[in-house]
Protein backbone atom coordinates (compact mmCIF):
# COMPACT_ATOMS: atom_id res chain seq x y z
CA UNK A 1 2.73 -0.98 20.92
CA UNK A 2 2.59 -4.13 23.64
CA UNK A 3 4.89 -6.50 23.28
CA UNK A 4 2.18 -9.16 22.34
CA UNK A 5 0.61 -7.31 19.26
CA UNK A 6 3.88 -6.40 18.18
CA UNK A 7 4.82 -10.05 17.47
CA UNK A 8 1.33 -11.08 16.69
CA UNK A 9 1.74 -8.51 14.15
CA UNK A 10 5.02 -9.01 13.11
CA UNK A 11 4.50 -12.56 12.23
CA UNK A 12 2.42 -11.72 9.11
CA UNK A 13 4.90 -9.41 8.11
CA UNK A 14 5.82 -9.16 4.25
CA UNK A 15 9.51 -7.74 3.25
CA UNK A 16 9.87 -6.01 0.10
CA UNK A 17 12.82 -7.32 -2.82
CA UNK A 18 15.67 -4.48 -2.19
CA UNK A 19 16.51 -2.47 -5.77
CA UNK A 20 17.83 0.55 -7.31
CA UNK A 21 15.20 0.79 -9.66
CA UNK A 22 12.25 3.52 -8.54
CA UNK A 23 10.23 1.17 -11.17
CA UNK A 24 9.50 -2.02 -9.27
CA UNK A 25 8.14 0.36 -6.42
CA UNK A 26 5.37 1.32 -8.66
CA UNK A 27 4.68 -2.96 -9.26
CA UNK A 28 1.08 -3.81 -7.98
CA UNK A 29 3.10 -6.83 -5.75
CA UNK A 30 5.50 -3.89 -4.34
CA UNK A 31 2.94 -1.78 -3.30
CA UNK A 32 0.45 -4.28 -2.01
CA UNK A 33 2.90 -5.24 0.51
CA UNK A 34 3.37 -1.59 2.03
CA UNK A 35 -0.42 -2.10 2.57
CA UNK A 36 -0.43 -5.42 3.84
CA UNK A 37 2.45 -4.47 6.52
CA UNK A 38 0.38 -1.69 7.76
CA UNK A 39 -2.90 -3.16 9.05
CA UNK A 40 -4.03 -2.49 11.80
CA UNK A 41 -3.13 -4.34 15.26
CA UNK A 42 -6.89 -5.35 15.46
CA UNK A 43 -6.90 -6.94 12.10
CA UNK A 44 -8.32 -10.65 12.92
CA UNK A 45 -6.20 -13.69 11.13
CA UNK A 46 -7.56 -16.82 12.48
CA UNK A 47 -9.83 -17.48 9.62
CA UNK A 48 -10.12 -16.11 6.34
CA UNK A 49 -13.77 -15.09 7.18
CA UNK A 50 -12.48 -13.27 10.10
CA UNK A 51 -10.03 -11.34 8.70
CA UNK A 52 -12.12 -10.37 5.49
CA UNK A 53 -14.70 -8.62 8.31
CA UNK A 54 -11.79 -7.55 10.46
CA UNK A 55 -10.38 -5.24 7.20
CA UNK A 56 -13.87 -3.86 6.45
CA UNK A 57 -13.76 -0.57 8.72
CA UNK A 58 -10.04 -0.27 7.61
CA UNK A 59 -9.07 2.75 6.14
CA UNK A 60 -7.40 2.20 3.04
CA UNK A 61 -7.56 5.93 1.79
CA UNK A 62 -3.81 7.09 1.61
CA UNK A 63 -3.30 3.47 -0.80
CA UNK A 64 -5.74 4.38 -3.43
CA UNK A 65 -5.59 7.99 -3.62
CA UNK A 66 -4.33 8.37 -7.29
CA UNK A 67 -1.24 10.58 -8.06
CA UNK A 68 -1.90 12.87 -11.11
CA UNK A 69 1.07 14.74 -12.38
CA UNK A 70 0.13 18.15 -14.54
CA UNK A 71 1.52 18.75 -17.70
CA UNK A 72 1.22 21.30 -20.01
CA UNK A 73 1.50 20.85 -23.65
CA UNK A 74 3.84 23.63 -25.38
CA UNK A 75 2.05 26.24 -27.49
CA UNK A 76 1.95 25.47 -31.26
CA UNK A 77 3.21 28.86 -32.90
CA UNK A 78 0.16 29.98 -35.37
CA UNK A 79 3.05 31.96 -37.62
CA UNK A 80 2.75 30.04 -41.19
């Protein structure tokens, strides 16, 4: 990355609250901010019009693909 995008970039930058809890990762404000931080170079923040079109061809897919852990309920024994 050039030098100049890098600290365009990095200006905007959001830090995340360090903790020992895997909980507060899973906080809409935690997670948001991984987001946020990884826009893309070209992302437009002059105006707030600007930057609404500049995040319309971003590809958010890897942020809202949904997690779905399998579980299986134990079988109920049918002995009386």
């Amino acid at each position: 990355m050039e030098p100049r995008s890098w600290h365009q970039r990095s200006q905007y930058k959001l830090y995340k609250k360090s903790s020992g809890t895997r909980i507060r990762s899973k906080i809409f404000s935690e997670r948001v901010i991984t987001v946020w931080n990884e826009l893309s170079v070209s992302t437009d923040f002059s105006t707030i019009t600007r930057f609404k079109n500049s995040i319309l061809n971003a590809d958010f897919y890897d942020h809202l693909c949904i997690h779905v852990v399998s579980y299986t309920l134990p079988q109920i024994s049918k002995n009386y």
